[in-house]
C-alpha atoms as a PDB file:
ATOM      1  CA  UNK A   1     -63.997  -4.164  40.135  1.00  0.00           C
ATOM      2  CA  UNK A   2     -60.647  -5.787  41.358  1.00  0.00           C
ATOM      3  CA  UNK A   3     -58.662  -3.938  38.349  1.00  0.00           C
ATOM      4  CA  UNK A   4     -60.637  -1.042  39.188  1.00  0.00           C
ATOM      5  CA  UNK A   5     -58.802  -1.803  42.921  1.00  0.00           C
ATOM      6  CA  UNK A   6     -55.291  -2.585  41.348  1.00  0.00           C
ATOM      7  CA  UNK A   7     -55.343   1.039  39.729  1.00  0.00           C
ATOM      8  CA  UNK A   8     -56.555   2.328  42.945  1.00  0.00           C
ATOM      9  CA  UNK A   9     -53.903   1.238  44.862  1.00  0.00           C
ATOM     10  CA  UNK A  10     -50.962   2.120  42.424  1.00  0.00           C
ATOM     11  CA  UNK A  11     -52.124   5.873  42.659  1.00  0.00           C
ATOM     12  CA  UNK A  12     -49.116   7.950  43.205  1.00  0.00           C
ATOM     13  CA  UNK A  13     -46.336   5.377  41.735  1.00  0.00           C
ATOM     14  CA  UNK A  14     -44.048   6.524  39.735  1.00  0.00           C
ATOM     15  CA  UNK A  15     -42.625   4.595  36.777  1.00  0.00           C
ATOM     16  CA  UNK A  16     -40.748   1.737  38.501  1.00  0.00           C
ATOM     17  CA  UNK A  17     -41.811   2.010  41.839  1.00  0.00           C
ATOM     18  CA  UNK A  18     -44.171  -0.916  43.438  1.00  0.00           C
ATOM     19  CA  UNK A  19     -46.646  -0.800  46.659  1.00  0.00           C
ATOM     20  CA  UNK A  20     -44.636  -3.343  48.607  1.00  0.00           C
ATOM     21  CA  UNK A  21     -47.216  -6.196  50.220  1.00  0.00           C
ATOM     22  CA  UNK A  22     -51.013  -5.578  50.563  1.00  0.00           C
ATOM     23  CA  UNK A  23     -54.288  -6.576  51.526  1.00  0.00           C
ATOM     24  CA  UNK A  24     -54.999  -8.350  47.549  1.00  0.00           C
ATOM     25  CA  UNK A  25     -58.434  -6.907  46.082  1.00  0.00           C
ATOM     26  CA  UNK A  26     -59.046 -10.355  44.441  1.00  0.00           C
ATOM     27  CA  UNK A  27     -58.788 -13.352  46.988  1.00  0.00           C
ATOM     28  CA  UNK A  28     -59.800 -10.259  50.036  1.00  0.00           C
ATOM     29  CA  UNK A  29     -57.775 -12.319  52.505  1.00  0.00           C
ATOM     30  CA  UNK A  30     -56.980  -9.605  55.861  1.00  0.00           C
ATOM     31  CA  UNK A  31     -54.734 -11.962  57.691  1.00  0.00           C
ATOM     32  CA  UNK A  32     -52.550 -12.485  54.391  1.00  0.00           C
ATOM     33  CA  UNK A  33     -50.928  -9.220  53.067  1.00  0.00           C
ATOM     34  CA  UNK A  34     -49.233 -10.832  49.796  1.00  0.00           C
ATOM     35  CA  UNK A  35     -50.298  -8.650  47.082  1.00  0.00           C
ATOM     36  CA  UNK A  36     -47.800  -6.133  44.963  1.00  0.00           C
ATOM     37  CA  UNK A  37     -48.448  -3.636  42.330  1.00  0.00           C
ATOM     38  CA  UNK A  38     -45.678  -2.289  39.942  1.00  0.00           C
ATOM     39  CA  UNK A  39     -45.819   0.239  38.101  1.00  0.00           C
ATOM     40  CA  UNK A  40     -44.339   0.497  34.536  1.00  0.00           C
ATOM     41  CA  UNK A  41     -44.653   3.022  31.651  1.00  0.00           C
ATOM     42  CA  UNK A  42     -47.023   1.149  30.142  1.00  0.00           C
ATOM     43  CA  UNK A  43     -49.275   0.130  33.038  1.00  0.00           C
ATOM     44  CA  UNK A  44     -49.727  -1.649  35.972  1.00  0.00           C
ATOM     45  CA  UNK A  45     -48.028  -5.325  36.928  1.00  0.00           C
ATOM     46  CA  UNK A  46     -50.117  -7.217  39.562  1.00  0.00           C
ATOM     47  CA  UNK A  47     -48.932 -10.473  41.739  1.00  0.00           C
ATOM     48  CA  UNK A  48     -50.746 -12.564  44.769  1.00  0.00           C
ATOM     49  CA  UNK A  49     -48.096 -14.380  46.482  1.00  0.00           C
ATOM     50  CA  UNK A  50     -50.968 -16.314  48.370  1.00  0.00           C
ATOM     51  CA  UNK A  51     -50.954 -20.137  47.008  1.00  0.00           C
ATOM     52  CA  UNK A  52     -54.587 -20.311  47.109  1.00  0.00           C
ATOM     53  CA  UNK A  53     -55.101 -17.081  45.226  1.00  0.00           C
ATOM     54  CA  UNK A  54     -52.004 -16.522  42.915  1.00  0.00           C
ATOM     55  CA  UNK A  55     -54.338 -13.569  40.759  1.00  0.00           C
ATOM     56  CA  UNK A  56     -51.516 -12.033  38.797  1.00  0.00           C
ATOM     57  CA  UNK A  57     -51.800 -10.256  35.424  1.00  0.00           C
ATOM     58  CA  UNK A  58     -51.831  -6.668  33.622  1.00  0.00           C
ATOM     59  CA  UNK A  59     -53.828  -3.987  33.638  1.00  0.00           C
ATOM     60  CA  UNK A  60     -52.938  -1.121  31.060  1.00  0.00           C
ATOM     61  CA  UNK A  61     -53.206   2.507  31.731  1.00  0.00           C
ATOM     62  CA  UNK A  62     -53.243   4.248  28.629  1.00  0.00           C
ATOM     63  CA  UNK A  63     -51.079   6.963  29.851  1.00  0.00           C
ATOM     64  CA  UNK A  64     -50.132   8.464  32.964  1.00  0.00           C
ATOM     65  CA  UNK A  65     -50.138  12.288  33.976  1.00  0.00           C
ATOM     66  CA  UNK A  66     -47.310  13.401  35.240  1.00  0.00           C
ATOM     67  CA  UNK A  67     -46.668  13.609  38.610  1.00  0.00           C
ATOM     68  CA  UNK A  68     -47.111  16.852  40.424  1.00  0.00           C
ATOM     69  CA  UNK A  69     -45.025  19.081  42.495  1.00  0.00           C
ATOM     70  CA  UNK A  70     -42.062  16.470  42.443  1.00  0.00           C
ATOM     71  CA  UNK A  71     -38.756  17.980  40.817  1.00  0.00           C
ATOM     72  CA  UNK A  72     -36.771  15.249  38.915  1.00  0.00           C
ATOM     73  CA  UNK A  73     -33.482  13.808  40.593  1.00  0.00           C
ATOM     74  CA  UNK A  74     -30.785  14.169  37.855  1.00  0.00           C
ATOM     75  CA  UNK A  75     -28.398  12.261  38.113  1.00  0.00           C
ATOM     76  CA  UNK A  76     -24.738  13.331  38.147  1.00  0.00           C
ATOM     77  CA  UNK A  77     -21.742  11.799  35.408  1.00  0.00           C
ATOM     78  CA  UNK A  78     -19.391   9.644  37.392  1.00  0.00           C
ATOM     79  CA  UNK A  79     -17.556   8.341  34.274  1.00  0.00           C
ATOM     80  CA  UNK A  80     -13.848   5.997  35.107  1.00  0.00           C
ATOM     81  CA  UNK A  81     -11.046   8.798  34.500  1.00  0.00           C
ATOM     82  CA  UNK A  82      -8.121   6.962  35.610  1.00  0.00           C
ATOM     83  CA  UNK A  83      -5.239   5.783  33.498  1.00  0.00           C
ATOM     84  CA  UNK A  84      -6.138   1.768  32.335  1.00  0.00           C
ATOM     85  CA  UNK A  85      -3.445  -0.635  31.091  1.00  0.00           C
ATOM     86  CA  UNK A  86      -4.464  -3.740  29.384  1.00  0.00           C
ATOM     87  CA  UNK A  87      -3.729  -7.375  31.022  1.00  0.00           C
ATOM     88  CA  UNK A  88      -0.493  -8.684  31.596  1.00  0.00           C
ATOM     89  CA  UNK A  89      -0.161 -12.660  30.318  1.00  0.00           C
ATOM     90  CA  UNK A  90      -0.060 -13.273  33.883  1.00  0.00           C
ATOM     91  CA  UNK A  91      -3.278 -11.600  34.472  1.00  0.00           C
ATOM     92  CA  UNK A  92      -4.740 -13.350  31.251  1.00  0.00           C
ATOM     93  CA  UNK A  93      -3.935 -16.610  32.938  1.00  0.00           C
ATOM     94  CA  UNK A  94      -5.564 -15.916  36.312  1.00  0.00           C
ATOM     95  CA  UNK A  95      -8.898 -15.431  34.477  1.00  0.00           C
ATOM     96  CA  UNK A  96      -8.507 -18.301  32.204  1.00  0.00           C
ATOM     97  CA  UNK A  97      -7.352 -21.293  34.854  1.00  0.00           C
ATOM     98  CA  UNK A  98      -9.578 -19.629  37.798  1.00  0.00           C
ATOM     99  CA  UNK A  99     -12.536 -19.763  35.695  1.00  0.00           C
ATOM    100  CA  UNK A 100     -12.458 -20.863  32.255  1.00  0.00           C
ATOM    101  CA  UNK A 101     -13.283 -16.861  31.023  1.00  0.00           C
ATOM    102  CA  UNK A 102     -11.069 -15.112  28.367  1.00  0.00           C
ATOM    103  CA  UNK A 103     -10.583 -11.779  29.686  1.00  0.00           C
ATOM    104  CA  UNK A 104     -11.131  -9.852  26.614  1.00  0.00           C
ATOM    105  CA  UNK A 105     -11.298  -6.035  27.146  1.00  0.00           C
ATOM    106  CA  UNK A 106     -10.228  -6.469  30.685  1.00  0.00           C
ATOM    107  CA  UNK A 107      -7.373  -3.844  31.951  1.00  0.00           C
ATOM    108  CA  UNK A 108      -5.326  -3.027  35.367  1.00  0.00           C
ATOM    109  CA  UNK A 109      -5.856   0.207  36.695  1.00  0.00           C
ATOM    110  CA  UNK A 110      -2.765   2.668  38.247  1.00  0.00           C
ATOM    111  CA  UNK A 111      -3.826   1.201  41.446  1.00  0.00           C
ATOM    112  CA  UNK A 112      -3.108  -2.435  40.856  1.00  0.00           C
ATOM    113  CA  UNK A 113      -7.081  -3.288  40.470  1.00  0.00           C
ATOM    114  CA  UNK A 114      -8.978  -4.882  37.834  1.00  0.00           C
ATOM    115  CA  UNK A 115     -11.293  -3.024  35.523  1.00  0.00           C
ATOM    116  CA  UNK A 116     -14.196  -4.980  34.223  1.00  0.00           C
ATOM    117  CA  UNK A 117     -15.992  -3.466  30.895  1.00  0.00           C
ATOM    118  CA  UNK A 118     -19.852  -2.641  31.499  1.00  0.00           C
ATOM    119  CA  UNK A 119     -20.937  -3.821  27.818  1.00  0.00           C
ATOM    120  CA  UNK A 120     -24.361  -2.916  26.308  1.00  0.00           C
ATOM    121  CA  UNK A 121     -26.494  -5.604  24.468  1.00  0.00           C
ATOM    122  CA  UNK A 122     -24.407  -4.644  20.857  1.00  0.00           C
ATOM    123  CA  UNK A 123     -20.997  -4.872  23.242  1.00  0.00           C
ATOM    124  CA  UNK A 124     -20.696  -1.330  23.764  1.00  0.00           C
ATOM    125  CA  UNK A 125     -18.418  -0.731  26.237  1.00  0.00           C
ATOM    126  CA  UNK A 126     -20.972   1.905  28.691  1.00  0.00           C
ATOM    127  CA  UNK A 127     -18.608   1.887  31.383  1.00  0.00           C
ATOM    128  CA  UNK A 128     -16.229  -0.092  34.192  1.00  0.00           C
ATOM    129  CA  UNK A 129     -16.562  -1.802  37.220  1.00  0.00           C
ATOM    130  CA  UNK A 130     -13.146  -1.690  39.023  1.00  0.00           C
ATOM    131  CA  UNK A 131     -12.717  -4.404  41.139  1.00  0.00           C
ATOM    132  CA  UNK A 132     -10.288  -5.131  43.988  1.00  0.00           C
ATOM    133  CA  UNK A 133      -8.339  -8.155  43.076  1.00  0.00           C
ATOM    134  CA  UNK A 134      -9.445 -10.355  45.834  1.00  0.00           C
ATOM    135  CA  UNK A 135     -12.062 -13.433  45.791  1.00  0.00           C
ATOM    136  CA  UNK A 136     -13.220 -15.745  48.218  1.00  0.00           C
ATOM    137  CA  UNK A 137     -10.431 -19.005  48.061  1.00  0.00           C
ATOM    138  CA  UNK A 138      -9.096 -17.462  44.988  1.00  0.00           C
ATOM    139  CA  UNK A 139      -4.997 -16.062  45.194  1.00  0.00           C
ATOM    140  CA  UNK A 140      -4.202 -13.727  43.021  1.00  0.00           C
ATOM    141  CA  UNK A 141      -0.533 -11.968  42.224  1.00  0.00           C
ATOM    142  CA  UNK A 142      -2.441  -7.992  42.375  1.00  0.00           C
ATOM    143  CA  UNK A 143      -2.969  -6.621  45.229  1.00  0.00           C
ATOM    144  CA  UNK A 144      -5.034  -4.006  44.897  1.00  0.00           C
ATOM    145  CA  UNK A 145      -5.817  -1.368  47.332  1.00  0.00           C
ATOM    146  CA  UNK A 146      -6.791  -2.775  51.007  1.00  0.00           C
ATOM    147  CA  UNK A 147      -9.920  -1.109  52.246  1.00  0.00           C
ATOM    148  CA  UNK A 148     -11.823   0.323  49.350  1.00  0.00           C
ATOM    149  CA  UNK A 149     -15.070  -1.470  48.108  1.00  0.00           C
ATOM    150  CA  UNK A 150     -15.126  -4.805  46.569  1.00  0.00           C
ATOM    151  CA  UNK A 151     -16.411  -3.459  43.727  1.00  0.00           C
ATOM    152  CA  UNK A 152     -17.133   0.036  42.019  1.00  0.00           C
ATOM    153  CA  UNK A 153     -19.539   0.921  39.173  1.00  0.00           C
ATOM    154  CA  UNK A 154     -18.579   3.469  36.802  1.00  0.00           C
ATOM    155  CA  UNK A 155     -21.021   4.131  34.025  1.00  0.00           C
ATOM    156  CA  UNK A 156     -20.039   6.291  31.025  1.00  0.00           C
ATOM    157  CA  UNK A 157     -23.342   8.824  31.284  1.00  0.00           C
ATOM    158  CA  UNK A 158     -25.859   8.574  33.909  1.00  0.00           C
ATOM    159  CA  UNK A 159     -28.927   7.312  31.985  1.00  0.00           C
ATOM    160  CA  UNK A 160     -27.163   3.892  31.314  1.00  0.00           C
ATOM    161  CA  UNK A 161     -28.182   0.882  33.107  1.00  0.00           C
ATOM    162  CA  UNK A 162     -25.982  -0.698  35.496  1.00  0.00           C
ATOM    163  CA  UNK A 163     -26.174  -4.368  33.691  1.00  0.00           C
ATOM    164  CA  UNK A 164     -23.328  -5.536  32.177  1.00  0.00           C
ATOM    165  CA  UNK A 165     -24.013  -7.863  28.590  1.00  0.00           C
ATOM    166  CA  UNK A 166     -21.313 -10.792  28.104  1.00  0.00           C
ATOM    167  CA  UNK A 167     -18.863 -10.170  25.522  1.00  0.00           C
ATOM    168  CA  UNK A 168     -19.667 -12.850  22.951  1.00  0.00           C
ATOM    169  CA  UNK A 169     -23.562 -11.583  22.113  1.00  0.00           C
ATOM    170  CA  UNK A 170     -25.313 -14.628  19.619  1.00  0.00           C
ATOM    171  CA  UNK A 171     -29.284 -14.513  19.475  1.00  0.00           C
ATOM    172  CA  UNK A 172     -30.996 -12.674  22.143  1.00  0.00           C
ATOM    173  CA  UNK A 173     -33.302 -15.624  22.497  1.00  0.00           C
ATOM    174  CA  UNK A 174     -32.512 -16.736  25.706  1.00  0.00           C
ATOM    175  CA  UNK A 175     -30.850 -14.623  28.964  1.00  0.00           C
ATOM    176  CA  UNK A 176     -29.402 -15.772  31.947  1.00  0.00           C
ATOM    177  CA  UNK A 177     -29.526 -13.248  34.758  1.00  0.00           C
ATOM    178  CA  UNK A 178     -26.615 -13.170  37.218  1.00  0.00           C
ATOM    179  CA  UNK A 179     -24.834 -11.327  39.937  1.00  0.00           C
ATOM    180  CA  UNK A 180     -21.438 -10.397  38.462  1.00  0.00           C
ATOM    181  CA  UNK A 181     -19.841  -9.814  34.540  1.00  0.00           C
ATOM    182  CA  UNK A 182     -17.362 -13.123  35.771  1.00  0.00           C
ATOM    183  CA  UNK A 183     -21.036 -15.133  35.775  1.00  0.00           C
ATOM    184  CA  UNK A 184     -21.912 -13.122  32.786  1.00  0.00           C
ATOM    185  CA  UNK A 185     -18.922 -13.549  30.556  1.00  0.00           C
ATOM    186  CA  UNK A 186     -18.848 -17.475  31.898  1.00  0.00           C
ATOM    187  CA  UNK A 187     -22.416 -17.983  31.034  1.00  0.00           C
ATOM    188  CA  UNK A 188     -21.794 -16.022  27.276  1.00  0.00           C
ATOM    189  CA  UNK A 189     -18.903 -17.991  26.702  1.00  0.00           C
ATOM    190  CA  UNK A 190     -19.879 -21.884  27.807  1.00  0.00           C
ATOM    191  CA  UNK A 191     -22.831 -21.937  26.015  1.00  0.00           C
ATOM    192  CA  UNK A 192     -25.920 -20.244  23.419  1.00  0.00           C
ATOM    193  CA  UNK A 193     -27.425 -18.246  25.991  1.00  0.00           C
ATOM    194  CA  UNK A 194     -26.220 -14.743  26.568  1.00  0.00           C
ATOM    195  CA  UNK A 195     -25.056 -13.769  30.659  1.00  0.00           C
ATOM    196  CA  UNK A 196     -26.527 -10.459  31.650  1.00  0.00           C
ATOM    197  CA  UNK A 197     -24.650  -9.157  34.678  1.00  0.00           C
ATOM    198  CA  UNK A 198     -26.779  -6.946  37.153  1.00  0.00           C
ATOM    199  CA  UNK A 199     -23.507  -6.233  39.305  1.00  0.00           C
ATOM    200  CA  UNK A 200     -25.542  -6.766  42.378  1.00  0.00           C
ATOM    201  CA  UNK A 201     -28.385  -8.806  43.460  1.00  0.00           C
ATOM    202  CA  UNK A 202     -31.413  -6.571  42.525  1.00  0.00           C
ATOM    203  CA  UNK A 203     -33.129  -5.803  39.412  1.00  0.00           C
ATOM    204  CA  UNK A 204     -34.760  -2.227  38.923  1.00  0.00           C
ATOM    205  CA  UNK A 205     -37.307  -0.861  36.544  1.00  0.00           C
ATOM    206  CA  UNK A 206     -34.202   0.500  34.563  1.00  0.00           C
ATOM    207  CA  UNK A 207     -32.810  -3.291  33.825  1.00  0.00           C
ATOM    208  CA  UNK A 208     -35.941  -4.744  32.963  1.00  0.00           C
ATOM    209  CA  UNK A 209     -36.560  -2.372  30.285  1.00  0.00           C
ATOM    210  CA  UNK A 210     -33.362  -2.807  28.471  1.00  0.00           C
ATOM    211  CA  UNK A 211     -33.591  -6.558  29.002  1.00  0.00           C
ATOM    212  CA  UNK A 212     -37.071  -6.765  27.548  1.00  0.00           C
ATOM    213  CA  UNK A 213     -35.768  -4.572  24.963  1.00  0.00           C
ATOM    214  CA  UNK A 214     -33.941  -7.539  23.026  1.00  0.00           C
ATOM    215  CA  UNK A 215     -36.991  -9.190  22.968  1.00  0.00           C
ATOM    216  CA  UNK A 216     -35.433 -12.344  24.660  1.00  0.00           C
ATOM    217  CA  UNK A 217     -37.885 -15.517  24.342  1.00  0.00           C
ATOM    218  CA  UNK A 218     -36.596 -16.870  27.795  1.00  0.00           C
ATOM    219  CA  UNK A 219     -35.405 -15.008  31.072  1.00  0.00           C
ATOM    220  CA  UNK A 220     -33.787 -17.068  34.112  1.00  0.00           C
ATOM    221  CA  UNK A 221     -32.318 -15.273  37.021  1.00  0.00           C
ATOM    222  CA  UNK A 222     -29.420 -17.325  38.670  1.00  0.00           C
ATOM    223  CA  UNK A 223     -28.063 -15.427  41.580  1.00  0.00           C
ATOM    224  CA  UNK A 224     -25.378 -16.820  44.096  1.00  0.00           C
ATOM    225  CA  UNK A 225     -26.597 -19.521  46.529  1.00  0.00           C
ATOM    226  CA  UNK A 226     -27.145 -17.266  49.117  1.00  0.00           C
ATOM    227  CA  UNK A 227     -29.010 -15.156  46.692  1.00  0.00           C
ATOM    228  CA  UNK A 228     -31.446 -17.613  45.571  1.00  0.00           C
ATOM    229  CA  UNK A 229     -34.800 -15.977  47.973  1.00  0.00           C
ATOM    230  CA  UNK A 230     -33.642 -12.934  46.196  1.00  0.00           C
ATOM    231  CA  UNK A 231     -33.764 -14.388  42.996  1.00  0.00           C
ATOM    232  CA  UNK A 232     -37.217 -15.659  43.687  1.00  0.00           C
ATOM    233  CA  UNK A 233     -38.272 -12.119  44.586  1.00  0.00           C
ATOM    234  CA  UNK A 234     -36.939 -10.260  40.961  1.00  0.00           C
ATOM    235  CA  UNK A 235     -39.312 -13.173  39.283  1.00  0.00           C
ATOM    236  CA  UNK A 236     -42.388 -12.537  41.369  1.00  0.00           C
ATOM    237  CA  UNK A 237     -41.821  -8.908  40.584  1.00  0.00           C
ATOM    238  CA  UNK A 238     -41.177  -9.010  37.420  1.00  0.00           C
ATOM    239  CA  UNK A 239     -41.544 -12.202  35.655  1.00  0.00           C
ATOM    240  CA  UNK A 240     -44.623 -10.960  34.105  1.00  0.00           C
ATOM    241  CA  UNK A 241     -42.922  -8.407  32.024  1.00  0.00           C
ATOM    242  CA  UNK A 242     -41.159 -11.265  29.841  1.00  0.00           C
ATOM    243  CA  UNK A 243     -42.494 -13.924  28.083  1.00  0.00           C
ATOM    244  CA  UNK A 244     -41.016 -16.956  29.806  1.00  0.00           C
ATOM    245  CA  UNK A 245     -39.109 -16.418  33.760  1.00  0.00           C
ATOM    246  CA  UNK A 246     -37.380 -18.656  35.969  1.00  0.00           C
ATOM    247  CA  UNK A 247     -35.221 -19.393  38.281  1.00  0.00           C
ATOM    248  CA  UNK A 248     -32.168 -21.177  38.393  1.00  0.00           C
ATOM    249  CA  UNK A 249     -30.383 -22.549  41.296  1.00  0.00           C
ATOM    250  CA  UNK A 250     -27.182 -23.886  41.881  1.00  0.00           C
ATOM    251  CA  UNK A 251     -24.517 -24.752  45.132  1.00  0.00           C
ATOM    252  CA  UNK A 252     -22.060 -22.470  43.743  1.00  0.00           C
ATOM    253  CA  UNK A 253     -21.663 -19.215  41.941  1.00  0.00           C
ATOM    254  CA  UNK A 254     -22.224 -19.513  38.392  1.00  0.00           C
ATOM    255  CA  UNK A 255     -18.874 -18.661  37.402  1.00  0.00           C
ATOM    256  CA  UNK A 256     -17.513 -21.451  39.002  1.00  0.00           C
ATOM    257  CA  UNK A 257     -19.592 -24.295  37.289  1.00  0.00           C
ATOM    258  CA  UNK A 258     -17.906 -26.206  34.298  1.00  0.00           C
ATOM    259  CA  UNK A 259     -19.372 -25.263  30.954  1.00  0.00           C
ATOM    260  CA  UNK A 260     -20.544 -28.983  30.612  1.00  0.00           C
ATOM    261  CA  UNK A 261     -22.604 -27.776  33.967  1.00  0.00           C
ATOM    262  CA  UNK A 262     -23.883 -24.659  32.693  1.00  0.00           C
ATOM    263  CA  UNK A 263     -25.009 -26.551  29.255  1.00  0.00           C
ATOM    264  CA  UNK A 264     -27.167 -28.918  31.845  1.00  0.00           C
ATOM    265  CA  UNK A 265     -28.620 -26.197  33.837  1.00  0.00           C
ATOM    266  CA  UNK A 266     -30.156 -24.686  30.813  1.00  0.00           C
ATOM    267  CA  UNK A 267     -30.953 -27.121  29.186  1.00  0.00           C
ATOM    268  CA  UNK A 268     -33.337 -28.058  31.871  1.00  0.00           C
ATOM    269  CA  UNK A 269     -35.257 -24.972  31.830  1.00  0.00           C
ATOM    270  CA  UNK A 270     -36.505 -25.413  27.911  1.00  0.00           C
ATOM    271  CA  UNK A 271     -33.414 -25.314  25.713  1.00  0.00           C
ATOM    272  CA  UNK A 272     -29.927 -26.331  24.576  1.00  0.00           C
ATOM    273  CA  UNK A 273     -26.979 -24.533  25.690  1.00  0.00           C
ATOM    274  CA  UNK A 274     -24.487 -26.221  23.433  1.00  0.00           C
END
């Protein structure tokens, strides 16, 4: 009867969408709304966030009919068409003694920003994110353009994700989940593991497919410190959909940890990273 309820009260989601918090069908509890339901092509994701309940599972759907009456949004092409030069040594060096990161792929834009490659999970370069040259306690010789965005997306066609795969792909086995590629390419290149950047702090339906689509044995989501409730959140939502999900948590941004530091964190959530 419960999964009976779950179905019930995903009626009208569409693929990706969730019902936010609800009375849960299983543990009944009015005063408590800490039940979600997300939908997925597949079927139906279910979480109690209630300690003394904690029902979570899957309930398949078979298929779904297509929603009625609703027109699909298309989305529009928004490709990078400005001229790109590569890296200066001076730039090279910035990336290498700030972080430890070989900036391979990385170019300047007309504009005196950086342009960071969106990579697929083969290294497929999908698109750019073109980022002002200007991080917190960091001093850097560009410029940039005062008052623009920290950071723009550019994707290559519209259906691509907006994740961003680290440059230096080995197994799939394990991914580590982070904010920005500087995490990403940091994680990739300090240790086994491969850094998947969501260039941002949430994770849609979109990036969970193509993660899941590598078939990765372990999934951790390390966000920035004052991203770690958020972090939380993506794994209660979505945890279920991989085999193994956790969180990591740290007092700095993963970029900025020492590879020896990075090997340590992973290793303490059910592997080596050296």
């Amino acid at each position: 009867m419960s999964k009976q309820a779950v179905k019930l009260l995903a009626e009208g989601l569409s693929v990706g969408e969730d019902t936010g918090f609800v009375e849960c069908p299983f543990c009944q509890a009015p005063h408590e709304q800490k039940f979600s339901v997300t939908r997925i092509d597949t079927g139906l994701l279910y979480n109690c966030f209630r300690a003394s309940c904690g029902a979570s599972g899957f309930v398949g759907t078979g298929y779904w009919e297509a929603d009625k009456g609703q027109k699909p949004v298309k989305p529009k092409r928004r490709p990078y068409t400005h001229p790109l030069t590569p890296l200066t040594a001076e730039d090279f060096e910035f990336f290498y003694f700030t972080w430890g990161i070989k900036p391979n792929g990385f170019m300047v834009t007309d504009q005196d920003e950086y342009a960071l490659p969106m990579l697929s999970p083969v290294s497929y370069r999908k698109g750019w994110v073109i980022r002002q040259p200007m991080w917190k306690g960091r001093t850097c010789h560009r410029h940039g353009v005062p008052g623009k965005p920290k950071a723009l997306s550019y994707k290559d066609e519209p259906h691509y994700s907006r994740l961003s795969w680290s440059d230096e792909p080995t197994e799939a086995d394990h991914i580590v989940v982070v904010e920005d590629i500087l995490s990403a390419w940091k994680i990739g290149q300090s240790s086994n593991a491969i850094g998947v950047a969501l260039n941002g702090a949430d994770m849609g339906y979109e990036e969970v497919k193509e993660i899941g689509a590598v078939r990765p044995i372990t999934v951790s989501v390390w966000l920035d410190p004052d991203a770690t409730n958020q972090a939380y959140k993506i794994v209660h939502k979505w945890g279920l959909s991989f085999n193994y999900c956790s969180v990591i948590t740290s007092d700095k941004d993963p970029k900025d940890i020492s590879p020896e530091e990075i090997k340590e964190k992973l290793s303490n959530v059910g592997w080596e990273g050296d």
